[in-house]
Protein backbone atom coordinates (compact mmCIF):
# COMPACT_ATOMS: atom_id res chain seq x y z
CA UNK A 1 -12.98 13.30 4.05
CA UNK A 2 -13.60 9.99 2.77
CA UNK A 3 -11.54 8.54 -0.68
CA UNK A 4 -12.24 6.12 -2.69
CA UNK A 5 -9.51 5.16 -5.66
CA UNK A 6 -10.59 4.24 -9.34
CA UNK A 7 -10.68 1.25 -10.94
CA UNK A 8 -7.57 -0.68 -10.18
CA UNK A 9 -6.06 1.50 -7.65
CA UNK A 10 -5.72 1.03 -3.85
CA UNK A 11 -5.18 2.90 -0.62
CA UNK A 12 -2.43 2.08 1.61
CA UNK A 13 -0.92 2.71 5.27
CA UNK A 14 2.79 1.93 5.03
CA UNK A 15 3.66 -0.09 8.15
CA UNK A 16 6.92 1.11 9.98
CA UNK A 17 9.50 -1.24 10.65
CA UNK A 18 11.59 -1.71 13.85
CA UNK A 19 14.11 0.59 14.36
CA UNK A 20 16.45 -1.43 16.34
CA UNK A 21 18.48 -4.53 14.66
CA UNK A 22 18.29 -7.92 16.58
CA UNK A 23 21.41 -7.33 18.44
CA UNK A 24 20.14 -4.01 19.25
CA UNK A 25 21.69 -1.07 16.99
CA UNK A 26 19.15 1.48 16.90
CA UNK A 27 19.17 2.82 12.87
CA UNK A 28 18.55 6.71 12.70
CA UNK A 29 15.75 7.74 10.24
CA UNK A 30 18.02 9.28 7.93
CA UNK A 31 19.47 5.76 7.58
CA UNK A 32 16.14 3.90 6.79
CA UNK A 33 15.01 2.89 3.88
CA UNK A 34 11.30 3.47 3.28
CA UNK A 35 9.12 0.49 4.41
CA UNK A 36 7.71 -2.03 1.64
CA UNK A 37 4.92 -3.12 3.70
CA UNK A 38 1.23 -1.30 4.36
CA UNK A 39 -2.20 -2.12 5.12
CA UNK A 40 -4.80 -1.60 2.74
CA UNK A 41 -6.95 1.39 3.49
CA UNK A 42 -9.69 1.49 0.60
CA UNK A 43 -9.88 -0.31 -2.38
CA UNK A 44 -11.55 0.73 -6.07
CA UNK A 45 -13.77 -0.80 -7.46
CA UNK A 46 -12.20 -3.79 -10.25
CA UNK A 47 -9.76 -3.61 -13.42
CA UNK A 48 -12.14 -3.10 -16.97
CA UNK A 49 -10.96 -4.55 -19.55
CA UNK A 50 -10.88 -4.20 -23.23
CA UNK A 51 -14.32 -5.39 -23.31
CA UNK A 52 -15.78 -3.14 -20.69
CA UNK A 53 -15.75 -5.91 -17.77
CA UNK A 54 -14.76 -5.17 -14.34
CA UNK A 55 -12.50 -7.88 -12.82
CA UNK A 56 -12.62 -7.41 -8.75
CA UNK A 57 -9.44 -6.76 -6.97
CA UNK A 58 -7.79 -9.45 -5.31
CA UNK A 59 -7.33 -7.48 -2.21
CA UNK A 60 -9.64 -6.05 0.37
CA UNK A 61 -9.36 -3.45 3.52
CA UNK A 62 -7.14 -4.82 6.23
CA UNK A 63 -4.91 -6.50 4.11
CA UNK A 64 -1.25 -6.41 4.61
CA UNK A 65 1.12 -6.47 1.55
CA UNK A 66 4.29 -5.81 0.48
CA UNK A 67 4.81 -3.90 -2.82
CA UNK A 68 7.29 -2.29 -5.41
CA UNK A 69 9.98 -0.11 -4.02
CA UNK A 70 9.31 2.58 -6.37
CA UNK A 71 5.52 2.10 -6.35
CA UNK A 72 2.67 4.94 -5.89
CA UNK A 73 1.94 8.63 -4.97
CA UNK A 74 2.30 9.88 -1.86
CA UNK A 75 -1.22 11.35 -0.88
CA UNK A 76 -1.99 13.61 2.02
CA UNK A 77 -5.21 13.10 3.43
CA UNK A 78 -7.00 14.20 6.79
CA UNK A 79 -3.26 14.77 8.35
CA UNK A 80 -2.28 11.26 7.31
CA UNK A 81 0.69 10.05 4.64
CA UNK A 82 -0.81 7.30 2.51
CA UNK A 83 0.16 5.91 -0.72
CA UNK A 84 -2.16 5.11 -3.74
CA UNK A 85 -1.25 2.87 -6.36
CA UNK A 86 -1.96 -0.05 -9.02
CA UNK A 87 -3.03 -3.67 -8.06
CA UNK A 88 -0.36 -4.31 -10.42
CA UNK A 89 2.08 -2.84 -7.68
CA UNK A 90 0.99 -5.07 -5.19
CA UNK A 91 3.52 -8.19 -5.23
CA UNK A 92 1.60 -9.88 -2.68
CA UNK A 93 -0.34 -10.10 0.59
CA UNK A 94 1.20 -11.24 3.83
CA UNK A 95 -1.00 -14.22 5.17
CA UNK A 96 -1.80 -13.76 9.09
C-alpha cells in the first residue's frame, strides 16, 4: 500500500536507541522511554496558506529528525509502526 500525507504532514520511522548505557547496563523495554528520533518516510505535499499558496516542506525522504515528545498518530501500515504528524512537530533535522 503506498501513503502519501496531506498538506503539511509527514511520515516517519522512529529510530531505536541503544539499549545498553555506556558503562554497559542493559535498560529493559518497560524502562525506555519512546525514541524522539525517526527517518522521514513520505512527505505531503506543502503548507497553504490563507491565500491559497503552498509553501514546500523543509524536509524530504531520508531525513533524520528529532521531534516533540508528545507528537503524532501512531499509524499501522503494511505490518510497520510509523508515526504521522505536522512539520510544525518537527524541531529539527539531524545533519549527517
Amino acid at each position: 500500500m503506498k501513503f502519501r500525507p496531506l498538506h503539511d504532514r509527514v511520515l516517519l520511522r522512529r529510530i531505536e536507541q541503544e539499549a545498553k548505557t555506556a558503562g554497559g547496563i542493559i535498560i529493559p523495554d518497560t524502562a525506555q522511554e519512546k525514541p524522539m528520533e525517526g527517518e522521514i518516510v513520505a512527505v505531503g505535499t506543502g503548507h497553504v496558506n490563507d491565500n491559497g499558496d503552498v509553501r514546500p516542506l523543509d524536509v524530504k525522504e531520508g531525513d533524520k529528525v528529532i521531534f516533540s515528545k508528545w507528537a503524532g498518530t501512531e499509524v499501522m501500515i503494511e505490518g510497520e509502526e510509523l508515526m504521522v504528524m505536522k512539520e510544525s512537530d518537527l524541531i529539527g533535522v539531524i545533519a549527517a
